[in-house]
N, C-alpha and C. Protein backbone atom coordinates (compact mmCIF):
# COMPACT_ATOMS: atom_id res chain seq x y z
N UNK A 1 128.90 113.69 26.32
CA UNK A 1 129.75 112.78 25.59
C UNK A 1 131.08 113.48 25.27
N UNK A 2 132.20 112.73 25.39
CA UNK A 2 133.21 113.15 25.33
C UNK A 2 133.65 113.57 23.65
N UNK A 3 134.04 115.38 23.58
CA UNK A 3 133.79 115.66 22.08
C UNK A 3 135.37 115.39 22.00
N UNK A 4 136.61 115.78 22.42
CA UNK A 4 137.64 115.44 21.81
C UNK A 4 138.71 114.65 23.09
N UNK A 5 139.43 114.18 22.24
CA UNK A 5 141.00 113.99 23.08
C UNK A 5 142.07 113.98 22.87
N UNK A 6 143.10 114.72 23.57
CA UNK A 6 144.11 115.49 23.65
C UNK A 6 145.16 114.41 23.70
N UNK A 7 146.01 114.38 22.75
CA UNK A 7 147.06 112.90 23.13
C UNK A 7 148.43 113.29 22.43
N UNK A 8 149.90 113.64 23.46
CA UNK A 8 150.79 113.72 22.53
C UNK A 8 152.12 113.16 23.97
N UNK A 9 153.19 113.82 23.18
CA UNK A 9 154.31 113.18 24.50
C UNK A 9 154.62 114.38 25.46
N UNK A 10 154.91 114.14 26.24
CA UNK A 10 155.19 115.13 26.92
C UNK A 10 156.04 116.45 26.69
N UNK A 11 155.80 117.81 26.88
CA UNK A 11 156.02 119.04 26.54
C UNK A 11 155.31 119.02 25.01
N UNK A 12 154.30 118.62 24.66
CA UNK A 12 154.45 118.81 23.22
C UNK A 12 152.61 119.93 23.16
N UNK A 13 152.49 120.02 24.07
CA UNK A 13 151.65 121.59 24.76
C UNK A 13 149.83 120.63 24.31
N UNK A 14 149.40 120.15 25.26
CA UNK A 14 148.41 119.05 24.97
C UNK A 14 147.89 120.02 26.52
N UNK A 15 148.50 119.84 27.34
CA UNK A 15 148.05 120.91 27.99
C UNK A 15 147.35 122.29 28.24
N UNK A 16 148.08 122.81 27.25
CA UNK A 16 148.39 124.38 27.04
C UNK A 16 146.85 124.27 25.63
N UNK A 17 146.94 123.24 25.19
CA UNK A 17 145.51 123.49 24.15
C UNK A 17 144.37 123.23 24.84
N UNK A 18 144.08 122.50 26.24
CA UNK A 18 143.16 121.61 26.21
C UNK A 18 142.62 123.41 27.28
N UNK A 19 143.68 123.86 27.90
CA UNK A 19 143.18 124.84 28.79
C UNK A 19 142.60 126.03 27.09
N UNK A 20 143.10 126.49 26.39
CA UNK A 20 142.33 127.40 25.76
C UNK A 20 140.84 126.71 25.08
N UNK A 21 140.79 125.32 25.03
CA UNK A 21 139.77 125.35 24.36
C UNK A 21 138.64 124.98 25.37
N UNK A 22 139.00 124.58 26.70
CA UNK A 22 138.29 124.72 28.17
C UNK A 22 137.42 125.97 28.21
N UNK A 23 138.68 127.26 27.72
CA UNK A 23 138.66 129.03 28.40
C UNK A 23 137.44 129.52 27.40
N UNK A 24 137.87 128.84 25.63
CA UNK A 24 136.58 129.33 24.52
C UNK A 24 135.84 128.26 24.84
N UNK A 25 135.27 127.48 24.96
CA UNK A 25 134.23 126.64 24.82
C UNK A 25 133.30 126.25 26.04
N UNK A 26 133.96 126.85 27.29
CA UNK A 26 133.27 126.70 28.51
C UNK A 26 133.09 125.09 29.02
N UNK A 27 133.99 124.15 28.54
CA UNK A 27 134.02 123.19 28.34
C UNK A 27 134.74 122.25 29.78
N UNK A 28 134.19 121.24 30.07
CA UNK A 28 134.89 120.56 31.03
C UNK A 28 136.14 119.48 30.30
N UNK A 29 137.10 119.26 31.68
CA UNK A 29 138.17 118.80 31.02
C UNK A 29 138.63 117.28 32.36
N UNK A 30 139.11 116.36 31.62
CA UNK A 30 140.03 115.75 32.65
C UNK A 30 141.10 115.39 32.00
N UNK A 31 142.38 115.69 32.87
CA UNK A 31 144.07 115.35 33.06
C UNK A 31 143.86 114.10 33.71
N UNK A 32 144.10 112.94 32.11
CA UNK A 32 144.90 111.65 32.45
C UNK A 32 145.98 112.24 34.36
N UNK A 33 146.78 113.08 34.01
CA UNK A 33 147.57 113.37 35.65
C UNK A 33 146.70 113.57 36.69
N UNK A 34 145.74 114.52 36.86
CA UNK A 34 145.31 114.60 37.50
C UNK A 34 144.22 112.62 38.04
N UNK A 35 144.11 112.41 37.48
CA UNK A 35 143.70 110.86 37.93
C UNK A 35 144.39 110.09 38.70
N UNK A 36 145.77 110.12 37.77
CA UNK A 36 147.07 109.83 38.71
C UNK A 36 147.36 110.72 40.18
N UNK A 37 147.18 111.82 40.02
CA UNK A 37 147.33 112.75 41.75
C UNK A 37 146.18 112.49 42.38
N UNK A 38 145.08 112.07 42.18
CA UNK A 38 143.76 111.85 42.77
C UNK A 38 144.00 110.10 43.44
N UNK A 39 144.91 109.65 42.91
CA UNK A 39 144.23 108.12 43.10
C UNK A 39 145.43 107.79 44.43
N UNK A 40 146.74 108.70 43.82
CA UNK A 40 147.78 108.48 45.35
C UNK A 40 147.24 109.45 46.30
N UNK A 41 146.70 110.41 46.09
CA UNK A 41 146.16 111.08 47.17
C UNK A 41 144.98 109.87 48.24
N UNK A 42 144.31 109.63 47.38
CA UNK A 42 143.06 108.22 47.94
C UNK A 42 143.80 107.40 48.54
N UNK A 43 144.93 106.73 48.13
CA UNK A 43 145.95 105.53 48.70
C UNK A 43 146.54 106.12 49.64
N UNK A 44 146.58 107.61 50.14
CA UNK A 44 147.50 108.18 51.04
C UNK A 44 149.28 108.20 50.80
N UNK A 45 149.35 108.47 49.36
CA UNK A 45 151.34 108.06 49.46
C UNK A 45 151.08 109.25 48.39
N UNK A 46 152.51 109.77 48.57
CA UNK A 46 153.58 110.52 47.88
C UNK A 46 153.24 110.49 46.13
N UNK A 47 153.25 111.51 45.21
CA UNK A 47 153.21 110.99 43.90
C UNK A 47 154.13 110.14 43.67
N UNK A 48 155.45 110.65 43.94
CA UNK A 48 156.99 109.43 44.12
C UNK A 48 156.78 108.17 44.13
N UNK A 49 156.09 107.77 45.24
CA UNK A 49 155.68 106.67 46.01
C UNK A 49 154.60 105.89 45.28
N UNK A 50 153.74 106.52 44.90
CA UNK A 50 152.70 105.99 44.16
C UNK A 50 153.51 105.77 42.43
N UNK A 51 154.04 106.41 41.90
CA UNK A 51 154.69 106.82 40.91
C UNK A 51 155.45 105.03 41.21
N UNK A 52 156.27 105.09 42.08
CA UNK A 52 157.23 103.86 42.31
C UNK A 52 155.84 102.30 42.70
N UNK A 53 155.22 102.53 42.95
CA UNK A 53 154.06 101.36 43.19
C UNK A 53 153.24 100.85 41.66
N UNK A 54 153.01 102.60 40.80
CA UNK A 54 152.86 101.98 39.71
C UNK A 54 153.90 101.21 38.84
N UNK A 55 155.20 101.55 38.88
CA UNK A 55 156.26 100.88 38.08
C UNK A 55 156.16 99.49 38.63
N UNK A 56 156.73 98.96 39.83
CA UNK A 56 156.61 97.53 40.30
C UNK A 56 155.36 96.97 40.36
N UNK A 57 153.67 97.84 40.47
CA UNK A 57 152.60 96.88 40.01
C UNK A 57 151.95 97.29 38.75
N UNK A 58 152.18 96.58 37.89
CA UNK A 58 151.27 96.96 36.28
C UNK A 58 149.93 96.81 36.44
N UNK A 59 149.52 96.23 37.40
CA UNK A 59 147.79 96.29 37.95
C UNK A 59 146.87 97.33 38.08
N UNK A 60 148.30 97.84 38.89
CA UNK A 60 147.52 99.65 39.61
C UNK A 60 147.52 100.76 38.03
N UNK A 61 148.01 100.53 37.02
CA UNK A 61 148.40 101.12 35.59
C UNK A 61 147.06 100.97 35.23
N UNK A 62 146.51 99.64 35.38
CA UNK A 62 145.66 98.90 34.68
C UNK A 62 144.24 99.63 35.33
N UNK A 63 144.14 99.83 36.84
CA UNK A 63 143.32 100.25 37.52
C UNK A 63 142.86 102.06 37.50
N UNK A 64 143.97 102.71 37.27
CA UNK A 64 144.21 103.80 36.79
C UNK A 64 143.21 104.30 35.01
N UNK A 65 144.11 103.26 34.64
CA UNK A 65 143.59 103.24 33.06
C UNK A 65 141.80 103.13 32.95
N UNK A 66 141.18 102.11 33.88
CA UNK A 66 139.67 101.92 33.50
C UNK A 66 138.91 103.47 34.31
N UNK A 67 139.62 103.63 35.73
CA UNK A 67 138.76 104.67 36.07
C UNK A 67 138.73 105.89 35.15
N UNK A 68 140.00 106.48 33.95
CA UNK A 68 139.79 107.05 33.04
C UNK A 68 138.76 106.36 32.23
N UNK A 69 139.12 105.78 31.56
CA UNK A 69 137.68 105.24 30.74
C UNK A 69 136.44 105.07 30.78
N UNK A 70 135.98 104.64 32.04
CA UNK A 70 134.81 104.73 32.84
C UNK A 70 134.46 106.46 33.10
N UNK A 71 135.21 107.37 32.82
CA UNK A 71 134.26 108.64 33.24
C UNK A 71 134.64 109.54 31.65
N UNK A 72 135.33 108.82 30.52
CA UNK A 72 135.05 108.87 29.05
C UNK A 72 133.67 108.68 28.90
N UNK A 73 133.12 107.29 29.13
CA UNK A 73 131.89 106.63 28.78
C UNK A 73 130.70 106.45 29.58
N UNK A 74 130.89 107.16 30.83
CA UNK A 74 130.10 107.51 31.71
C UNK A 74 128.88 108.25 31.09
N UNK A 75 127.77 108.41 31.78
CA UNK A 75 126.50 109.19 31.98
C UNK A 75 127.10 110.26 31.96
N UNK A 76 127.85 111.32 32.51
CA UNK A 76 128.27 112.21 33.15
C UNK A 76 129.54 112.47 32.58
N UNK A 77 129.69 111.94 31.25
CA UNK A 77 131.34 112.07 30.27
C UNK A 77 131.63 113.41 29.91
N UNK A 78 132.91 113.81 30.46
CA UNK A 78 133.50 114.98 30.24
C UNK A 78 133.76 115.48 28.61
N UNK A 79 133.82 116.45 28.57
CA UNK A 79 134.13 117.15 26.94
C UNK A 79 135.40 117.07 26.28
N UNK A 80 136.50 117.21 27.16
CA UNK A 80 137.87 117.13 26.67
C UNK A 80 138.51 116.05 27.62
N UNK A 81 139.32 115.02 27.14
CA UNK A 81 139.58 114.22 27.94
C UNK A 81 141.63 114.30 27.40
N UNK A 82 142.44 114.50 28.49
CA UNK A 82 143.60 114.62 27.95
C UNK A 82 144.16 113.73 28.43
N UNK A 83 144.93 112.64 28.05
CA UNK A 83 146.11 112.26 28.30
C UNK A 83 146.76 110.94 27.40
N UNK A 84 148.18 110.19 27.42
CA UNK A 84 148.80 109.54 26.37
C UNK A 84 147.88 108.92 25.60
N UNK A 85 146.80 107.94 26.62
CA UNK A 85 146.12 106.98 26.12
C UNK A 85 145.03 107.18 25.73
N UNK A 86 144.37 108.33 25.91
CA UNK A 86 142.97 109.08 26.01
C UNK A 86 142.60 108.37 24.48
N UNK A 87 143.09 109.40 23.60
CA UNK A 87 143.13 108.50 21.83
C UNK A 87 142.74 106.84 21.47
N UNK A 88 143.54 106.26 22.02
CA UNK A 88 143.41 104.81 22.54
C UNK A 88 142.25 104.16 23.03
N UNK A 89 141.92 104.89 24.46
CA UNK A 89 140.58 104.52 24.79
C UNK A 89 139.41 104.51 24.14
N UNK A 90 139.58 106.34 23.69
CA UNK A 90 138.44 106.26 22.72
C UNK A 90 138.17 105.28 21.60
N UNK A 91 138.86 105.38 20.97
CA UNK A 91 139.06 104.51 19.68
C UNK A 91 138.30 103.11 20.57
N UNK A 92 139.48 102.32 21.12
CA UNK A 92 139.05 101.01 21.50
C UNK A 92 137.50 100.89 22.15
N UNK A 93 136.89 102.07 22.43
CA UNK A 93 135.13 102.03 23.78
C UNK A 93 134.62 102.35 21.97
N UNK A 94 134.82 102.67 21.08
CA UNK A 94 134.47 103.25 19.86
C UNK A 94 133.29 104.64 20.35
N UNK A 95 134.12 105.60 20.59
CA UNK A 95 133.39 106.78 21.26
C UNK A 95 133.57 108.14 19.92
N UNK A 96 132.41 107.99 19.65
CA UNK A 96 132.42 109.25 18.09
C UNK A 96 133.10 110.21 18.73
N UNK A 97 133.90 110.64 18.21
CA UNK A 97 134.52 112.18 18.67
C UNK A 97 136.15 112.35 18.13
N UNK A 98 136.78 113.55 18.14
CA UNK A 98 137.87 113.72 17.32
C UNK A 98 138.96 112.93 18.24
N UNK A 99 139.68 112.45 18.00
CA UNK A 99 140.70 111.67 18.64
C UNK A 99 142.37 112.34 17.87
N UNK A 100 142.55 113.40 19.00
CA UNK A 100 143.79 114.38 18.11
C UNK A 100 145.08 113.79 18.90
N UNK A 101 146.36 113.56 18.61
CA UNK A 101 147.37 113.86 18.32
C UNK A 101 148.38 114.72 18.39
N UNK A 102 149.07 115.36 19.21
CA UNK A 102 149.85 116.51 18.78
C UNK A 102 151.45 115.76 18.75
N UNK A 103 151.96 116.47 17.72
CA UNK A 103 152.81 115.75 17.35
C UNK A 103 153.94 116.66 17.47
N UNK A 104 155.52 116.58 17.91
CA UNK A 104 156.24 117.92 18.16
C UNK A 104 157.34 116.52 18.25
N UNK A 105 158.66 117.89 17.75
CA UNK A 105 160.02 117.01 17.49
C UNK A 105 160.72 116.41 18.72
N UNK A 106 161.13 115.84 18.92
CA UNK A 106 162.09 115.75 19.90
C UNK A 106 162.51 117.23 20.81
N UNK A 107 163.14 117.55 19.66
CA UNK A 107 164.32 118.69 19.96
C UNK A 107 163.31 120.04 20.89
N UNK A 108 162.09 119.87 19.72
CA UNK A 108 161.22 121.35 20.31
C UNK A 108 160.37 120.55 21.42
N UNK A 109 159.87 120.11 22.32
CA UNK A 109 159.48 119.61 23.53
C UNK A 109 160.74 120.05 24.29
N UNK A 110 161.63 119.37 24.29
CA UNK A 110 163.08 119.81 24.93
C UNK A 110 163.11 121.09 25.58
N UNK A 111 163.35 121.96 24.17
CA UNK A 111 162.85 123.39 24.54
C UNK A 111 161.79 123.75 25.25
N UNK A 112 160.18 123.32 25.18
CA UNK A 112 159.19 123.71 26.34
C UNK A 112 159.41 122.98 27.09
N UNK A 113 159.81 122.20 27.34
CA UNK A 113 160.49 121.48 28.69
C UNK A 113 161.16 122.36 30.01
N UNK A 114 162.48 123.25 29.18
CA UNK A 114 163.37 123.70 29.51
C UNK A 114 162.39 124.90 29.99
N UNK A 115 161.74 125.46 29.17
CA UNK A 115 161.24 126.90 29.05
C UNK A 115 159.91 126.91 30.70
N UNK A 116 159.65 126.12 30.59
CA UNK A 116 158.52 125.51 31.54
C UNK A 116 159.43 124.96 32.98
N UNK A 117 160.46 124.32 32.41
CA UNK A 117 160.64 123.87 34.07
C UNK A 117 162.13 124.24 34.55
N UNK A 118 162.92 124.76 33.28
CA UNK A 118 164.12 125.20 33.60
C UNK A 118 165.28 123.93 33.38
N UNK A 119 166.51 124.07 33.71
CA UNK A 119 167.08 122.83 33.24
C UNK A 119 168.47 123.33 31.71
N UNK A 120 168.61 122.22 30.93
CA UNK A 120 168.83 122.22 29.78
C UNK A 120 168.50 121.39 28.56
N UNK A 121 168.75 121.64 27.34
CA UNK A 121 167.92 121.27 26.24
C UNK A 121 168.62 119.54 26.28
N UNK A 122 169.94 119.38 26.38
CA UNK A 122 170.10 118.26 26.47
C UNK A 122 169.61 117.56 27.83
N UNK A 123 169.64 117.63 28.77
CA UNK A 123 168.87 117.20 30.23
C UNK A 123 167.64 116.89 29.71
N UNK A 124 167.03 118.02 29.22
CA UNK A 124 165.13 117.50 29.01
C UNK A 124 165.38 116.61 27.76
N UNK A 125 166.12 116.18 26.93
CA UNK A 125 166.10 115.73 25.79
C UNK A 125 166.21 114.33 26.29
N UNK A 126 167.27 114.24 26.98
CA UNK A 126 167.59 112.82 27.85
C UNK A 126 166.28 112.02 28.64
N UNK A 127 165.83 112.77 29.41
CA UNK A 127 164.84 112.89 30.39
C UNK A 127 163.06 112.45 30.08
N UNK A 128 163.19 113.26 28.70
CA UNK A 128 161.93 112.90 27.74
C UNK A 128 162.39 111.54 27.26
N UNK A 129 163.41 110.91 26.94
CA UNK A 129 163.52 109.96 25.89
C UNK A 129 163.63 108.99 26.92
N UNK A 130 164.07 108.95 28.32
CA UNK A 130 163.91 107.97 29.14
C UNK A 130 162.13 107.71 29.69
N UNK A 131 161.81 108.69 29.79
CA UNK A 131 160.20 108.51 30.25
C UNK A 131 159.59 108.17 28.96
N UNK A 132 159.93 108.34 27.82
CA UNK A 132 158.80 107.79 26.60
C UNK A 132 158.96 106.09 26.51
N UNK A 133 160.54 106.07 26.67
CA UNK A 133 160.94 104.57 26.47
C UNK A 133 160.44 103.63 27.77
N UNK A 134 160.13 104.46 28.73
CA UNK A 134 159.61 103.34 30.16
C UNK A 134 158.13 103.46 29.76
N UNK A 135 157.60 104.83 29.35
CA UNK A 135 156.53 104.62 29.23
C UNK A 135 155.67 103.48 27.59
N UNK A 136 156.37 103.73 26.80
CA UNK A 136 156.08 102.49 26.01
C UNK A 136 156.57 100.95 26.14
N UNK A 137 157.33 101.23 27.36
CA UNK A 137 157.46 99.55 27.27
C UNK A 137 156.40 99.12 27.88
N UNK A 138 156.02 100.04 28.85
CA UNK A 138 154.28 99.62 30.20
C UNK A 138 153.41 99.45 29.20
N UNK A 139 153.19 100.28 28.28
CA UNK A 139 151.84 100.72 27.63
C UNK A 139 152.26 99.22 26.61
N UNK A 140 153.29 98.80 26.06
CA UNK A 140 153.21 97.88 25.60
C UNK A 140 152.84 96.54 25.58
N UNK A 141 153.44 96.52 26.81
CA UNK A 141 153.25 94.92 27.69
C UNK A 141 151.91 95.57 28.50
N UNK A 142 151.43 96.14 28.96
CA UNK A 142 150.09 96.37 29.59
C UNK A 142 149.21 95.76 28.26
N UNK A 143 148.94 96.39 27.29
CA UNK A 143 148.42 96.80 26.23
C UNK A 143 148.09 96.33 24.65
N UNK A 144 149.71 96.16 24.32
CA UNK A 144 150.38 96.20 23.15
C UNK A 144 150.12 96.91 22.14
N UNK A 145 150.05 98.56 22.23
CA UNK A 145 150.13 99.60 21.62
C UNK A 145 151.01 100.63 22.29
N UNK A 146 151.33 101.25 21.33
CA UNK A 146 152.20 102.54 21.44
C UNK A 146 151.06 104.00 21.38
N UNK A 147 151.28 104.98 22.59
CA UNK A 147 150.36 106.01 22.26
C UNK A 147 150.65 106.74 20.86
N UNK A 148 151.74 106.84 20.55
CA UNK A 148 151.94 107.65 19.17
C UNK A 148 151.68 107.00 17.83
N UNK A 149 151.22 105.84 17.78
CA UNK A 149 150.51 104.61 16.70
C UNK A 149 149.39 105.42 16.06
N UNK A 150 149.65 105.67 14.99
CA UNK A 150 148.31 106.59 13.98
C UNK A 150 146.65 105.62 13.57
N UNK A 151 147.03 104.68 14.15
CA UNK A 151 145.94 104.01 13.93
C UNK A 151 144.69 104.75 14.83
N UNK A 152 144.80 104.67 15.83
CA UNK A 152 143.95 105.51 16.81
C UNK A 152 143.15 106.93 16.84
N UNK A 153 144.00 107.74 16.09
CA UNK A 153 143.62 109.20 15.69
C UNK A 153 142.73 109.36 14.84
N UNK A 154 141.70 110.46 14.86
CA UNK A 154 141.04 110.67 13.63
C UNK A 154 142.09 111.80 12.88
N UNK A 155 142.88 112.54 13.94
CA UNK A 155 143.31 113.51 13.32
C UNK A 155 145.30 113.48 13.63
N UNK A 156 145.82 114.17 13.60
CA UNK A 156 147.24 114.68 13.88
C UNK A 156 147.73 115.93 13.38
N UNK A 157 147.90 116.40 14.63
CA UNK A 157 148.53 118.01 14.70
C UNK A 157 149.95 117.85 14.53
N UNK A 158 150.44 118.59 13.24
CA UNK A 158 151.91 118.97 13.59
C UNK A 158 152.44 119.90 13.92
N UNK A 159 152.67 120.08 15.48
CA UNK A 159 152.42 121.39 16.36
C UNK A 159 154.14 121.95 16.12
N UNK A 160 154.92 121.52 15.84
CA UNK A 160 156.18 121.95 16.19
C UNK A 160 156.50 123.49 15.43
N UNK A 161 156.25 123.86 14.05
CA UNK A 161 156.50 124.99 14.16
C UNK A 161 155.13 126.14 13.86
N UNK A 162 154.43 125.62 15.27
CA UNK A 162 153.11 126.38 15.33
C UNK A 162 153.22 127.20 16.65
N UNK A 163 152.59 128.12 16.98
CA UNK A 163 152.69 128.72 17.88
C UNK A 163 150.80 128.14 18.58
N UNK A 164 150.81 128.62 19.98
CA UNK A 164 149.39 127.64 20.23
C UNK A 164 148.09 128.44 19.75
N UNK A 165 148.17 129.45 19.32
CA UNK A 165 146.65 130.11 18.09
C UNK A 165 146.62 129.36 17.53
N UNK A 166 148.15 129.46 16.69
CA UNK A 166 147.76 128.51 15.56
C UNK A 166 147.55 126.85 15.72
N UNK A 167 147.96 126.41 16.74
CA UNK A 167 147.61 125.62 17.08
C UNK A 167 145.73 125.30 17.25
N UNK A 168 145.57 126.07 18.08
CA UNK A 168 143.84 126.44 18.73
C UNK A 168 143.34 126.16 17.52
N UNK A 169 143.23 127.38 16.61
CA UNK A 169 142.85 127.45 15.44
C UNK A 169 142.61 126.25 14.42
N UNK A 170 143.65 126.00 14.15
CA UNK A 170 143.73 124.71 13.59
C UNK A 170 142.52 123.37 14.53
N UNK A 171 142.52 123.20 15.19
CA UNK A 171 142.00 122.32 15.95
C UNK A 171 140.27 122.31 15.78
N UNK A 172 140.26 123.82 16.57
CA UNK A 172 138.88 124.32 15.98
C UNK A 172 138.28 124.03 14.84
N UNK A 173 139.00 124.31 14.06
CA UNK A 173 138.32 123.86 12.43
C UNK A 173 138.13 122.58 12.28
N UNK A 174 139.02 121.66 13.24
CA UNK A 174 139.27 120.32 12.95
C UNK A 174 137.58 119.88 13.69
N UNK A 175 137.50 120.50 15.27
CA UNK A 175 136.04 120.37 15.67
C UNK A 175 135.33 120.53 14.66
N UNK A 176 135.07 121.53 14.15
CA UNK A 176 133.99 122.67 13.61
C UNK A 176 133.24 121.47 12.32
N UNK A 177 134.62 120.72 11.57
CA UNK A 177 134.26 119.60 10.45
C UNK A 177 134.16 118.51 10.97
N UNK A 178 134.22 118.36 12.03
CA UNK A 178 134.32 117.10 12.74
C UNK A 178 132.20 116.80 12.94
N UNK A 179 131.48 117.85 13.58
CA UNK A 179 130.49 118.07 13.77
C UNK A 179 130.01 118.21 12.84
């Protein structure tokens, strides 16, 4: 059964936690992305390509979205499940388990943005705020929720002036009372 899920905006290190608590807990994991690289790989097209098929069909979003959910609530349900909507799902399948949040400013994503892929702080600042705004208008009209909506969470990390121990740490405890 799926014990937590990892849900924040991009650069805001949802990643970078889900691998240390994978590394301590011996724990299996699935990347909301990786679903997405698995499913254009299956269709045979380009992430680009597939990337551009999901924007013009909200179907394939939709189709995307259940095969995550379906291996949340599966026989065979993974331990850490990461990605925007992960929180969401859970909540909505009503799946006991911590439903986290990481929460980081604008400005500091920017920075691991930059730090991670190179660039500049205004470029990734731009860049993030165009992909959050396409991505909540889908998730909206798909949906009609926003991933960053506190209704969904059991918990929320305010990761921005944490380093990822303290991050880990924090989280852990959040498991540890969660159980």
């Amino acid at each position: 059964m799926v014990k937590i899920t990892v849900s924040g905006h991009p650069g805001s290190g949802t990643s970078t936690l889900v691998n240390k608590l994978v590394q301590s807990n011996s724990w299996t994991s699935l990347n909301g992305g990786d679903v997405f690289r698995s499913e254009a790989k299956n269709r045979g097209m380009s992430l680009a390509d597939f990337g551009e098929l999901c924007k013009s069909d909200l179907q394939v979003d939709k189709e995307l979205d259940n095969l995550l959910k379906e291996k949340m609530s599966g026989d065979n349900s993974i331990d850490i499940v990461e990605s925007r909507l992960a929180g969401w799902w859970a909540y909505l399948l009503d799946i006991d388990c911590v439903r986290l949040w990481i929460d980081v400013s604008d400005e500091e994503r920017a920075q691991r943005v930059v730090a991670r892929e190179g660039g500049t702080v205004s470029q990734a600042l731009e860049a993030n705020a165009k992909r959050s705004a396409i991505d909540a208008a889908r998730f909206s009209q798909l949906y009609n929720i926003l991933p960053q909506d506190r209704e969904a969470y059991t918990h929320v990390v305010d990761a921005g002036e944490m380093s990822i121990d303290e991050v880990f740490s924090a989280v852990t405890i959040i498991l540890e009372d969660f159980n």
